[in-house]
N, C-alpha and C. Protein backbone atom coordinates (compact mmCIF):
# COMPACT_ATOMS: atom_id res chain seq x y z
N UNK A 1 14.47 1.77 -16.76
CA UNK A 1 13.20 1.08 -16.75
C UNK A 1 12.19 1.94 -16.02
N UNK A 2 10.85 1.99 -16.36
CA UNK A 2 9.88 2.32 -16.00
C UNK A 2 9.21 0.94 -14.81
N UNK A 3 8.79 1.92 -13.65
CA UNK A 3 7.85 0.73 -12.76
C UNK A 3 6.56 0.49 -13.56
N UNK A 4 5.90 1.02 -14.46
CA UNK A 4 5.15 0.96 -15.38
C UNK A 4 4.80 -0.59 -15.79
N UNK A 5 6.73 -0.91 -16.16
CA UNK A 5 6.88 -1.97 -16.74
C UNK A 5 6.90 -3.15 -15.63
N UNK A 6 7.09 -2.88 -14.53
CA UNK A 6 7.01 -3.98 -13.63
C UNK A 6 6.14 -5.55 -13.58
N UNK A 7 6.44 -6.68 -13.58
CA UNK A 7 5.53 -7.56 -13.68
C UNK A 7 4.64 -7.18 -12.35
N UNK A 8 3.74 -7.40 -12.30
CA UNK A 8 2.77 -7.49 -11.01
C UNK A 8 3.65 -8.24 -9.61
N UNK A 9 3.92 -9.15 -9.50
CA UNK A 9 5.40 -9.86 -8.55
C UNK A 9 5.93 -8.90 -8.06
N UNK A 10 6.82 -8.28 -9.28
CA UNK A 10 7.96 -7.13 -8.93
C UNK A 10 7.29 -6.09 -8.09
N UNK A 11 5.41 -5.67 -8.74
CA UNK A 11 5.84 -4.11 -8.57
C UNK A 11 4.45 -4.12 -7.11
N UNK A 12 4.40 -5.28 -6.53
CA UNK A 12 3.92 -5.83 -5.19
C UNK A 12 5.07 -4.87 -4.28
N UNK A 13 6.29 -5.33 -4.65
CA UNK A 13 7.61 -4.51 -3.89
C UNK A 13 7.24 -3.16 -3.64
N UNK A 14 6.67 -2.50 -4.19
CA UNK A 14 6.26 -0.64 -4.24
C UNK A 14 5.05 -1.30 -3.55
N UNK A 15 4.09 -1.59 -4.03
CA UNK A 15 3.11 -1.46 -2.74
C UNK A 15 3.86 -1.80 -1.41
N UNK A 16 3.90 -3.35 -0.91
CA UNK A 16 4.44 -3.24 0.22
C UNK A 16 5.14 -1.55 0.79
N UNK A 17 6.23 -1.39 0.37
CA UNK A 17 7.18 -0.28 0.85
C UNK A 17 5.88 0.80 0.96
N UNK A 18 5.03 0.89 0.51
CA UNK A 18 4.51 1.89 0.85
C UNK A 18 3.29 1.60 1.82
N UNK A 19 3.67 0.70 2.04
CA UNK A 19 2.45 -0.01 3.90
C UNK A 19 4.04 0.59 5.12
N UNK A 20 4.80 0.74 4.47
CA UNK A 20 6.05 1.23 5.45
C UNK A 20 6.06 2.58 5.39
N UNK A 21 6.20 3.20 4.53
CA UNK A 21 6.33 4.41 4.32
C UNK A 21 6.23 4.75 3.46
N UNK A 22 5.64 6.37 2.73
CA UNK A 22 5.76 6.99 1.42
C UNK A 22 6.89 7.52 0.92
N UNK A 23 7.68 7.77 1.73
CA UNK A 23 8.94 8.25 1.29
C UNK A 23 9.88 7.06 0.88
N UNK A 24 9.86 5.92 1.98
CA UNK A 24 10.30 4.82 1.01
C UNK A 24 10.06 4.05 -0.38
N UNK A 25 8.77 4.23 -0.58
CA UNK A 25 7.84 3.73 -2.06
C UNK A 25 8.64 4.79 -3.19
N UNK A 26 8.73 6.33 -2.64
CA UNK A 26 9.09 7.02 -3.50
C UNK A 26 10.55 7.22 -3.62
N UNK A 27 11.78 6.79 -2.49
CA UNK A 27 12.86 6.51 -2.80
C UNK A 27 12.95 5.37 -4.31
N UNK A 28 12.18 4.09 -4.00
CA UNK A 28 12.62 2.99 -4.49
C UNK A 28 12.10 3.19 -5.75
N UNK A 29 11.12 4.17 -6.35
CA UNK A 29 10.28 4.18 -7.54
C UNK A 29 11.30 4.94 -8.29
N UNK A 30 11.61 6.33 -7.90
CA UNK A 30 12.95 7.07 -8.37
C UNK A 30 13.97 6.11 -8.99
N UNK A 31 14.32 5.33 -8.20
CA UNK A 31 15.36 4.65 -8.49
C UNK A 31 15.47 3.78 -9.87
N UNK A 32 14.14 3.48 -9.74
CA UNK A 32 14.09 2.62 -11.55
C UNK A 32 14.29 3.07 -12.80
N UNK A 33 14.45 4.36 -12.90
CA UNK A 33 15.37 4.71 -14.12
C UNK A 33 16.76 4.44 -14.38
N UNK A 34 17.62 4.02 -13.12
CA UNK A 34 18.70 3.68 -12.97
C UNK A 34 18.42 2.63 -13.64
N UNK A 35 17.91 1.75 -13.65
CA UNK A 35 18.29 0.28 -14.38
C UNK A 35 17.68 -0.08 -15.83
N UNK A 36 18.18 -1.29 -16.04
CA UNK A 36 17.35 -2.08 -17.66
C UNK A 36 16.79 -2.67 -17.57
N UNK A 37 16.78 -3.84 -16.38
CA UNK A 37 15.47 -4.92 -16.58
C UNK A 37 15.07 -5.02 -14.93
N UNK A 38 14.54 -5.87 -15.11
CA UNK A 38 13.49 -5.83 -13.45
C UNK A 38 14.32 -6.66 -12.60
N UNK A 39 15.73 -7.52 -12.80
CA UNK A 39 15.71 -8.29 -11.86
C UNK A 39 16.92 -7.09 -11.36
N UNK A 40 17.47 -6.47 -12.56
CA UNK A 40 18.57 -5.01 -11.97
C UNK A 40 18.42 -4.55 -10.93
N UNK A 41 16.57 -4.16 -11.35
CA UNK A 41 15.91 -3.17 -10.16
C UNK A 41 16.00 -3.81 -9.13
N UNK A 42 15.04 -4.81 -8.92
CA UNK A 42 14.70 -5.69 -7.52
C UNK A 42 16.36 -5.63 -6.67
N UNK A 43 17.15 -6.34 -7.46
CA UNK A 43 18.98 -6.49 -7.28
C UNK A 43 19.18 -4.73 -6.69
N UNK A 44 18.96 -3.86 -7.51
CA UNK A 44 19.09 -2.38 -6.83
C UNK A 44 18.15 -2.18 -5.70
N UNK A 45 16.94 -2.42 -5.32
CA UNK A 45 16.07 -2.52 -4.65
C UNK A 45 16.69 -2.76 -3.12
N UNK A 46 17.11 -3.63 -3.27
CA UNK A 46 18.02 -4.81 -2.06
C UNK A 46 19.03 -3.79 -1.35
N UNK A 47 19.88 -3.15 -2.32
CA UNK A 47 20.88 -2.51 -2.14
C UNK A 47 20.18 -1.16 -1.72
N UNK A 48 19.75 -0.47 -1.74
CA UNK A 48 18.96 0.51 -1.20
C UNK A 48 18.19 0.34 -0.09
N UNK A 49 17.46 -0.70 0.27
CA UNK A 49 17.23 -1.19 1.25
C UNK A 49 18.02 -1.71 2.49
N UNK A 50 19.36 -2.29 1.89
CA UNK A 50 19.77 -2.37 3.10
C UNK A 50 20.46 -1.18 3.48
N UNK A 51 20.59 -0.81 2.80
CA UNK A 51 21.56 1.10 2.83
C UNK A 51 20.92 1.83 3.74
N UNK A 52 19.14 1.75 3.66
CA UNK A 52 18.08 2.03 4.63
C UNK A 52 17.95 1.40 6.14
N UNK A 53 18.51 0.37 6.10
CA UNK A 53 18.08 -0.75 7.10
C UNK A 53 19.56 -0.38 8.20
N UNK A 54 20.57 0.16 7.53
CA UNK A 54 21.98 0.23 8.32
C UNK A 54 21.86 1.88 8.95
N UNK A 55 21.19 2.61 8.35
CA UNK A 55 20.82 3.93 8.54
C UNK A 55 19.76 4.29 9.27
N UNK A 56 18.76 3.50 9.87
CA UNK A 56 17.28 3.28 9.63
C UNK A 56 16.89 4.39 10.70
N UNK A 57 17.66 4.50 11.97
CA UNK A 57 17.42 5.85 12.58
C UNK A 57 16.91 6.99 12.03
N UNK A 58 18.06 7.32 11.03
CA UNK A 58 18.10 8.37 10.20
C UNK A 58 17.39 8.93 9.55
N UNK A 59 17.04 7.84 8.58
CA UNK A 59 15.92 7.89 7.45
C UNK A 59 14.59 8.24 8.22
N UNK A 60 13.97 7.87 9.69
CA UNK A 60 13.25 7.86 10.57
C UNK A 60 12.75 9.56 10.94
N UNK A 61 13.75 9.58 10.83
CA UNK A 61 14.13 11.20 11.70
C UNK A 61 14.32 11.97 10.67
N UNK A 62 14.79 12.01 9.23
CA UNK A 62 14.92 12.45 8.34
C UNK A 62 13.35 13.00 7.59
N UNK A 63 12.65 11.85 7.83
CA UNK A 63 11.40 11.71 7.23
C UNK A 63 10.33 11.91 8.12
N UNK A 64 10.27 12.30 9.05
CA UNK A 64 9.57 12.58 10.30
C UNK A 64 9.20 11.66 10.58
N UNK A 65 9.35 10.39 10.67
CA UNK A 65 8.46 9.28 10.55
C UNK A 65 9.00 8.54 12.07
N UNK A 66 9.77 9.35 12.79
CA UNK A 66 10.26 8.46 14.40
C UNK A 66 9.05 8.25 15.28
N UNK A 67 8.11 9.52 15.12
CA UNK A 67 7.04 9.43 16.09
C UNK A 67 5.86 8.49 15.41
N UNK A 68 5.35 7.98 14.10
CA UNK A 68 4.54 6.95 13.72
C UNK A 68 5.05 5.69 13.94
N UNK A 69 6.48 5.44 14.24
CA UNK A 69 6.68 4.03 14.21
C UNK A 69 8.15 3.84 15.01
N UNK A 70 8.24 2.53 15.64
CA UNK A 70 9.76 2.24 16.46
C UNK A 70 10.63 2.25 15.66
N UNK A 71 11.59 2.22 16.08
CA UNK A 71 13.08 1.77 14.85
C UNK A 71 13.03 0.20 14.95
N UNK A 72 12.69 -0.37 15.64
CA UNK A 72 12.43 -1.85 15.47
C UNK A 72 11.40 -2.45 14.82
N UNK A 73 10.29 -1.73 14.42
CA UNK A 73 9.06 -1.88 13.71
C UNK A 73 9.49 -1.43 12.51
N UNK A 74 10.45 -0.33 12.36
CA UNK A 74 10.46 -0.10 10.80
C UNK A 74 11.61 -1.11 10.12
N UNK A 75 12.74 -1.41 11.24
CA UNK A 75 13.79 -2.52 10.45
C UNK A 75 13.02 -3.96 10.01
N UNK A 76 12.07 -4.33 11.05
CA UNK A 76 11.60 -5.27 10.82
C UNK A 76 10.74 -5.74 9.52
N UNK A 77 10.14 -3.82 9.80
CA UNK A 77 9.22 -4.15 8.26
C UNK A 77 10.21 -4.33 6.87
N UNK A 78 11.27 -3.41 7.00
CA UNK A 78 12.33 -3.76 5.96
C UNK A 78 12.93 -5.02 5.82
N UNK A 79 13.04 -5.95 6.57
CA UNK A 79 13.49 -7.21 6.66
C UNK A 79 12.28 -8.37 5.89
N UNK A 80 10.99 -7.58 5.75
CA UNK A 80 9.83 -8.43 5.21
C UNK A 80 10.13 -7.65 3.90
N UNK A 81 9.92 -6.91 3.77
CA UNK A 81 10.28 -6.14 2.20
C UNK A 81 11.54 -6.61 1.77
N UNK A 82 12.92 -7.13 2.38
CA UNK A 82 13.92 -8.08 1.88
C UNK A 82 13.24 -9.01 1.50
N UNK A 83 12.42 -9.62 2.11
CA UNK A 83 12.51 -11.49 2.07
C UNK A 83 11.40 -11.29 0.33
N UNK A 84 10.31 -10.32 0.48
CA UNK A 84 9.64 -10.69 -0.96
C UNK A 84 10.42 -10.29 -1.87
N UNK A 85 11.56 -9.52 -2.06
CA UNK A 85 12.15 -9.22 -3.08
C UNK A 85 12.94 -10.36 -3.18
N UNK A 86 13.55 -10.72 -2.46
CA UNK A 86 14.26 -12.14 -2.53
C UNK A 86 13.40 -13.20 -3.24
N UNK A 87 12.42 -13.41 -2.84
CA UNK A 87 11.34 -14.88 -3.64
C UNK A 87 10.98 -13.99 -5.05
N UNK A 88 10.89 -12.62 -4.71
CA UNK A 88 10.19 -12.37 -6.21
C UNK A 88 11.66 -12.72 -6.87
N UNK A 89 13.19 -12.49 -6.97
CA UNK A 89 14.18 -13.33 -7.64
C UNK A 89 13.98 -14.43 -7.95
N UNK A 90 13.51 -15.17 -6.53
CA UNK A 90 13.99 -16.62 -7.22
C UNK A 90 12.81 -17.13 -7.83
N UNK A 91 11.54 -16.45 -8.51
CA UNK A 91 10.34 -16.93 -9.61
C UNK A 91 11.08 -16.23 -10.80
N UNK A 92 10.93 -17.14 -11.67
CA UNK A 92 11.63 -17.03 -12.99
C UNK A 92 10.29 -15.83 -13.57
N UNK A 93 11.12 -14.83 -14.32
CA UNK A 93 9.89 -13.90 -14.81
C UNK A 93 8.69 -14.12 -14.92
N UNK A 94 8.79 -14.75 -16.39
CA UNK A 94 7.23 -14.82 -16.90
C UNK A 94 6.40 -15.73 -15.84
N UNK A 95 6.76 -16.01 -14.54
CA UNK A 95 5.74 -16.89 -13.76
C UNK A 95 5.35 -15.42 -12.39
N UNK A 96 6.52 -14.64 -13.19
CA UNK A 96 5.49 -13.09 -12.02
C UNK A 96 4.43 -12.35 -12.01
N UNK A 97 3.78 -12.95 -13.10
CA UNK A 97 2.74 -11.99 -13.61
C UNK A 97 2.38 -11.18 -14.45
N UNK A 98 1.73 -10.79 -15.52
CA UNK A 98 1.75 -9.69 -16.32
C UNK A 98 2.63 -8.29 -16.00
N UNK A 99 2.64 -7.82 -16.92
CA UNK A 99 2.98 -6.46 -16.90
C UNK A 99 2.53 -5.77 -17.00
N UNK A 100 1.40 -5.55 -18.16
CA UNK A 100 -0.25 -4.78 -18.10
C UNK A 100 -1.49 -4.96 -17.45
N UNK A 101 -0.88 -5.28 -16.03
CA UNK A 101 -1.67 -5.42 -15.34
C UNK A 101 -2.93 -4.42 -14.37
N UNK A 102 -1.81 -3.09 -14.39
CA UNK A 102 -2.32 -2.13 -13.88
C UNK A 102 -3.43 -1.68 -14.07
């Protein structure tokens, strides 16, 4: 899948992540060729995220990003980027928004 194709709902998820970081927006955007439909992604989304969230030092320090922000400011922000991917699941598609919205 293309983020292209994202309903507006879904592809809120890439903005947010990228009020966190650019390297996270661009982990999670990569990633959508891996899947077929949007709830795959979001479902892969989760899983990458918490993969991030158990690592989160790392990714910090990896990405130079220890000195812009705490490790408690960035888990936290990942824990808000969980919870909308979570509600964007539980809205049944077509109530997420267009897709040609961009």
């Amino acid at each position: 899948m293309d983020t292209d194709d994202l309903t507006e709902m879904a592809y809120h998820t890439l903005r947010l992540a990228d009020t966190i970081a650019r390297d996270l927006t661009l982990e999670l955007g990569v990633a959508s060729k891996d899947y077929r439909t949007e709830d795959e992604y979001l479902q892969g989304m989760l899983g990458i995220i918490r993969d991030i969230k158990k690592h989160a030092r790392e990714f910090l320090e990896d990405n130079e990003l220890d000195d812009k922000m705490s490790l408690k400011e960035f888990r936290g922000s990942l824990v808000r980027l969980e919870e909308h991917i979570k509600s964007t699941l539980g809205v049944p598609i077509e109530k997420r928004g267009p897709t040609s919205w961009a």
